[in-house]
N, C-alpha and C. Protein backbone atom coordinates (compact mmCIF):
# COMPACT_ATOMS: atom_id res chain seq x y z
N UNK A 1 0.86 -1.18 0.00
CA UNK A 1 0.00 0.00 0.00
C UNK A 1 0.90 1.24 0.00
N UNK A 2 0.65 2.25 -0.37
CA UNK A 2 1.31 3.61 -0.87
C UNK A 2 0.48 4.49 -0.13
N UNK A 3 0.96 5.08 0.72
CA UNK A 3 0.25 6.60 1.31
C UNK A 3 0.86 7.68 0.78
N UNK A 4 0.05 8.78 0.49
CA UNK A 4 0.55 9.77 0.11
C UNK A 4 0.38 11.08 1.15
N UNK A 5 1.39 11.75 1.44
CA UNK A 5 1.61 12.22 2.61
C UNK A 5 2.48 14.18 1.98
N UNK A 6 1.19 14.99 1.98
CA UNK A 6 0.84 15.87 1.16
C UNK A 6 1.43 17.24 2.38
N UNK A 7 2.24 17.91 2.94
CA UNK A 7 2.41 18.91 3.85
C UNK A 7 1.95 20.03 3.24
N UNK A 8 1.32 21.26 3.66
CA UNK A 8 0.99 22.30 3.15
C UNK A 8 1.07 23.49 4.44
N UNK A 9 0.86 25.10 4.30
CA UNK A 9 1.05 25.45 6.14
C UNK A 9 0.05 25.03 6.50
N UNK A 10 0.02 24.64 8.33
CA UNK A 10 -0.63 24.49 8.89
C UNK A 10 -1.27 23.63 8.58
N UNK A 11 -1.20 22.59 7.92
CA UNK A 11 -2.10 21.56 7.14
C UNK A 11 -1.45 20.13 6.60
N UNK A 12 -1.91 19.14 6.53
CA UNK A 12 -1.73 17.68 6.41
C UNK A 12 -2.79 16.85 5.56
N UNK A 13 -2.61 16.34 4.23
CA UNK A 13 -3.51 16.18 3.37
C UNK A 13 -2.51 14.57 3.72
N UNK A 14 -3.47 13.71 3.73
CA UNK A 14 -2.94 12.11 3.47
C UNK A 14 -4.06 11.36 2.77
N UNK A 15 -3.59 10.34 1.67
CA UNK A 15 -4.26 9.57 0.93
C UNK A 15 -3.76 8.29 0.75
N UNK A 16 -4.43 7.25 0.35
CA UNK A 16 -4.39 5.90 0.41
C UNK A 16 -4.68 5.57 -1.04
N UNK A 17 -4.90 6.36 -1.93
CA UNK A 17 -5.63 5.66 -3.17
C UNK A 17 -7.09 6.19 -3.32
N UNK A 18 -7.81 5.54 -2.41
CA UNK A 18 -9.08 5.94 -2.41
C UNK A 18 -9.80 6.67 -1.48
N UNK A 19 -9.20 6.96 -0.55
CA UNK A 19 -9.55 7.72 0.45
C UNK A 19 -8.59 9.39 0.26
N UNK A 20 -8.74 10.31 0.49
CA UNK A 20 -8.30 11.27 1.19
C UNK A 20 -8.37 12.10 2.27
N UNK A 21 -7.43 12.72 3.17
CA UNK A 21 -8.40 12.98 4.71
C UNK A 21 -7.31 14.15 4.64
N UNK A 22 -8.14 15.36 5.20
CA UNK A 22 -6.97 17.14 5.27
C UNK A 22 -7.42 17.02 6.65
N UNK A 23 -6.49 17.56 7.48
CA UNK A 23 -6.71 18.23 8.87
C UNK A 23 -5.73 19.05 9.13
N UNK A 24 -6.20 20.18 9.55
CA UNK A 24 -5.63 21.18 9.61
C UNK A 24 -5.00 21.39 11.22
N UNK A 25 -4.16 22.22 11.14
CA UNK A 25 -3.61 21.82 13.04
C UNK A 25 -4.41 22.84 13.86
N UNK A 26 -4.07 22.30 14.97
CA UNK A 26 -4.78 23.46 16.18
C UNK A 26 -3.96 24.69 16.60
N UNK A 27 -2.66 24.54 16.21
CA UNK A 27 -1.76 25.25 16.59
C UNK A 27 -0.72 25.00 15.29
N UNK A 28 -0.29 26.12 14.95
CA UNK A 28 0.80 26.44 13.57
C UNK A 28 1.74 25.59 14.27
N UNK A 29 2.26 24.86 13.35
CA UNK A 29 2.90 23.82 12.76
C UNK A 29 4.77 24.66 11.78
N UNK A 30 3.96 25.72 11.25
CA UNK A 30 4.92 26.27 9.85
C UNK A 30 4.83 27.84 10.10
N UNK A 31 6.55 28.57 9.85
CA UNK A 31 6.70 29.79 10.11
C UNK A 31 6.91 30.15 8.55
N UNK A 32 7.50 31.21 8.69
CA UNK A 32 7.58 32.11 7.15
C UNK A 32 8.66 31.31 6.15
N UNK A 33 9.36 30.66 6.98
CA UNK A 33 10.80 30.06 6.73
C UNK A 33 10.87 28.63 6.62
N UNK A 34 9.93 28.06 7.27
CA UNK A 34 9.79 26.69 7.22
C UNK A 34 8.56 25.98 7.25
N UNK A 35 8.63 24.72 6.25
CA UNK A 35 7.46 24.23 6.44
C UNK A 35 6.95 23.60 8.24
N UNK A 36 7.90 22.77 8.46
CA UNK A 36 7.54 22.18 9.37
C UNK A 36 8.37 23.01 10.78
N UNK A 37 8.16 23.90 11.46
CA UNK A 37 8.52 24.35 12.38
C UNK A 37 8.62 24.12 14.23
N UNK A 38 7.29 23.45 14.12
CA UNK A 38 6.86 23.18 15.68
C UNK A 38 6.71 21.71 15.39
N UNK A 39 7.58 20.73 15.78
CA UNK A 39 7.84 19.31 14.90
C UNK A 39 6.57 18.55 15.93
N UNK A 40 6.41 18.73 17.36
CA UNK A 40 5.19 18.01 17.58
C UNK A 40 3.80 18.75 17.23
N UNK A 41 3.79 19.96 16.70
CA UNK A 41 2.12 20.31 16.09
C UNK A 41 1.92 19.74 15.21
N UNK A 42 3.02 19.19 14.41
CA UNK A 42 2.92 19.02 13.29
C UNK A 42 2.49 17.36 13.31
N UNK A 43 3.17 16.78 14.41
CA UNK A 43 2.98 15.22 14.18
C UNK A 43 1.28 14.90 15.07
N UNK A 44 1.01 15.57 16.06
CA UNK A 44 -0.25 15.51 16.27
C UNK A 44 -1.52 15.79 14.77
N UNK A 45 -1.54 16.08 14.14
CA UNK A 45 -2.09 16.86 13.14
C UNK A 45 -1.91 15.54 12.12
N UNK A 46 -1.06 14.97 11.93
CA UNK A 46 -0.65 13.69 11.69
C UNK A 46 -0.93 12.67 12.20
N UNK A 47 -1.23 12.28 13.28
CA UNK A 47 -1.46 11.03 14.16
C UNK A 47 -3.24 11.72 14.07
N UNK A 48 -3.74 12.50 13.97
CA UNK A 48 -5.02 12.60 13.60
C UNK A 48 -6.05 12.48 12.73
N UNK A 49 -4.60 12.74 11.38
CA UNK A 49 -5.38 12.56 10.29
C UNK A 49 -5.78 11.07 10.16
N UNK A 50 -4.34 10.48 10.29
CA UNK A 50 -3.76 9.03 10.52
C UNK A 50 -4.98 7.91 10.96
N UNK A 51 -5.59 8.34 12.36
CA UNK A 51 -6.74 7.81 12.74
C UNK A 51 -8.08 7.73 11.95
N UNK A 52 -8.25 9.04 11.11
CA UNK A 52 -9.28 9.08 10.70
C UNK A 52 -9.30 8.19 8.81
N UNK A 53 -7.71 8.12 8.78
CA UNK A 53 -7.95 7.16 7.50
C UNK A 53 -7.65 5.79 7.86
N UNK A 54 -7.15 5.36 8.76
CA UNK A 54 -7.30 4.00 9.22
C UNK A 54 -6.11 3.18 8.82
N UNK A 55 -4.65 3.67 8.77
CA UNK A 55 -3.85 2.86 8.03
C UNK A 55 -2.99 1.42 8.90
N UNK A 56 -2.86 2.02 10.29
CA UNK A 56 -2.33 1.00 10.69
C UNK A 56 -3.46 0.10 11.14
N UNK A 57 -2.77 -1.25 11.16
CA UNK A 57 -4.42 -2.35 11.96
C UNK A 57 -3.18 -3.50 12.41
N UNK A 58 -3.62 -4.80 12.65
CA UNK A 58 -3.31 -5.73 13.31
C UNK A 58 -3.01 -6.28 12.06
N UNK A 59 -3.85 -6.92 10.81
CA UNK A 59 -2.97 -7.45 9.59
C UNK A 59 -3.04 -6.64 8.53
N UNK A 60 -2.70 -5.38 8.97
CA UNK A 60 -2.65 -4.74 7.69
C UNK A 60 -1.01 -4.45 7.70
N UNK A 61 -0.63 -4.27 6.20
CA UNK A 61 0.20 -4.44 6.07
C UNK A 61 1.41 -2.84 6.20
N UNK A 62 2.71 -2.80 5.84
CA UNK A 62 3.46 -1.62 6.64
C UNK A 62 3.00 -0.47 5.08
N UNK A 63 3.24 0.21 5.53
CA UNK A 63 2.56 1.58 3.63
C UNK A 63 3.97 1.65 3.56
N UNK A 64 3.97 2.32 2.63
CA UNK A 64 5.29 2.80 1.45
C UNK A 64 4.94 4.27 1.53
N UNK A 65 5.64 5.12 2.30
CA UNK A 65 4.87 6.57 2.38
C UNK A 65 5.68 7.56 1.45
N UNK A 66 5.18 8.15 0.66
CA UNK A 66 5.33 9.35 -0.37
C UNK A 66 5.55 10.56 0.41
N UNK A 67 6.68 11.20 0.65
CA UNK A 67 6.22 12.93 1.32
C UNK A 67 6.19 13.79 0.43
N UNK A 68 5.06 14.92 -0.13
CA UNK A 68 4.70 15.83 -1.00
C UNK A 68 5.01 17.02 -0.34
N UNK A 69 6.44 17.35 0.23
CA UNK A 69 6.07 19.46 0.57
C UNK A 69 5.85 20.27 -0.79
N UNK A 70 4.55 21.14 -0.36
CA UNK A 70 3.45 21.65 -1.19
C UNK A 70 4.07 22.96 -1.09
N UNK A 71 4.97 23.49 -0.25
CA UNK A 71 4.95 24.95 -0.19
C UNK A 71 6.39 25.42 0.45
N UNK A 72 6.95 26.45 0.58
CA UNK A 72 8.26 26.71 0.96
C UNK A 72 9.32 25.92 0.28
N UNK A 73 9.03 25.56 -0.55
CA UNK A 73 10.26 24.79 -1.62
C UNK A 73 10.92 25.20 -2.51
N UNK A 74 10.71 26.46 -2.45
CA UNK A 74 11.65 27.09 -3.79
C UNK A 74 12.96 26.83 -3.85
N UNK A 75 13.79 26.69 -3.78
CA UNK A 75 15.40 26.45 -3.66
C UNK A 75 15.90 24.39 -3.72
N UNK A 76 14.61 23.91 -3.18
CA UNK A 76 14.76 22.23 -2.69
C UNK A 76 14.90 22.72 -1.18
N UNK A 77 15.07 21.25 -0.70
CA UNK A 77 14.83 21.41 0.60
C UNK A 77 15.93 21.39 1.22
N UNK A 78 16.47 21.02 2.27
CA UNK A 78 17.26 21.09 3.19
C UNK A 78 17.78 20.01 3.93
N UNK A 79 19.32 19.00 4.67
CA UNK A 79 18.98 18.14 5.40
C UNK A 79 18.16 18.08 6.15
N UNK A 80 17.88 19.61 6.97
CA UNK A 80 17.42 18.92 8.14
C UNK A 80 15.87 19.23 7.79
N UNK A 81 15.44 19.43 6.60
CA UNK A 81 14.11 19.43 6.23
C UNK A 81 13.51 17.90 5.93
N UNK A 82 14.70 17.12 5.09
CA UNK A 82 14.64 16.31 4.99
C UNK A 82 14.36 15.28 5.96
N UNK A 83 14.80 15.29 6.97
CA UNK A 83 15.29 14.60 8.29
C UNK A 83 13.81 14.92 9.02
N UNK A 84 13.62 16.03 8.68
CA UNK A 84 12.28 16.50 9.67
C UNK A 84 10.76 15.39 8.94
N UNK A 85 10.95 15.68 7.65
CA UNK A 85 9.96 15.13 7.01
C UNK A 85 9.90 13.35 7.15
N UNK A 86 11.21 13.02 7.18
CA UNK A 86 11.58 11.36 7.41
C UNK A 86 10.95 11.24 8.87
N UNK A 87 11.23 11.69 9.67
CA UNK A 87 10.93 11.65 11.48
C UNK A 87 8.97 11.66 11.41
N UNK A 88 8.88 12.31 10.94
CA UNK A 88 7.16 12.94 11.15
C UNK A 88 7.04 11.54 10.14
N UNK A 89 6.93 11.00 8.96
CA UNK A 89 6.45 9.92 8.73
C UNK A 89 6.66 9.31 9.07
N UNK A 90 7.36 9.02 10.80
CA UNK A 90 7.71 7.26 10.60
C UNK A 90 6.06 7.21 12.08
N UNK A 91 5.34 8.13 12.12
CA UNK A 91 3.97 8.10 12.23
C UNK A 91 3.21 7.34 12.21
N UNK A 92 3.69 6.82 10.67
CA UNK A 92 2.50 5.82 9.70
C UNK A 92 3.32 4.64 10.20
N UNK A 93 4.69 4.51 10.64
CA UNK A 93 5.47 3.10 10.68
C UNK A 93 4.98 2.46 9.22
N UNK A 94 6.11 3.23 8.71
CA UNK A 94 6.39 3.12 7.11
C UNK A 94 7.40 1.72 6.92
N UNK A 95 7.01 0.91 6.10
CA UNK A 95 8.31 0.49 5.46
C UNK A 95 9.38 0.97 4.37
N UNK A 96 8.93 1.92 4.07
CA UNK A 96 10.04 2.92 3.44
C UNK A 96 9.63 4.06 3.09
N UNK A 97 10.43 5.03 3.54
CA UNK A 97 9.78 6.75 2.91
C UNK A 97 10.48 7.60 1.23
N UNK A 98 9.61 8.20 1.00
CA UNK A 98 10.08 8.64 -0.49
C UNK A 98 10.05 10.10 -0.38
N UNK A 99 11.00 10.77 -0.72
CA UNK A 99 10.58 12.39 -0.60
C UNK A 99 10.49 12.79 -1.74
N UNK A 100 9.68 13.84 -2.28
CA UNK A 100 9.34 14.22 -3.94
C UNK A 100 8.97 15.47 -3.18
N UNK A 101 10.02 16.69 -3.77
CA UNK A 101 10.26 17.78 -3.70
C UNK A 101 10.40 18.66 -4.57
């Protein structure tokens, strides 16, 4: 299975194929400078969406997670953007992460 794992500010778009689920955070997540700024607003906002699409279970199997940053990317990203975005998906307890930037 393939999740697709969509960052935008303040916002978290995740999809499965056939499902899609946005939740937006309660608290900013992303400053002028960075997408992901406040690294636990950001993973709550995540572990929420997470619930509401249903990916982990007992035999379901590990996803293949896609990360999409939607915004602040002009230049490419950064290690430790990179690093940030790898950390926040392992959420889903990925069997492998993909970044597309």
């Amino acid at each position: 299975m393939e999740v697709k794992l969509k960052i935008y500010r303040n916002k978290i778009e995740l999809s499965n194929g056939s499902k899609i689920v946005s939740e937006s955070s309660k608290e900013a997540f992303s400053t002028q400078r960075l997408l992901v700024a406040n690294f636990d607003a950001a993973w709550n906002c995540l572990v929420t969406a997470e619930k509401k699409l249903s990916i982990k279970g007992l035999f379901k199997r590990k996803p293949k997670v896609v990360v999409e940053p939607k915004e602040l990317i002009e230049g490419g990203i950064s290690q430790v953007e990179d690093r940030i975005f790898r950390e926040l998906s392992m959420a889903l307890n990925p069997k492998s992460v993909e970044i597309r930037a």
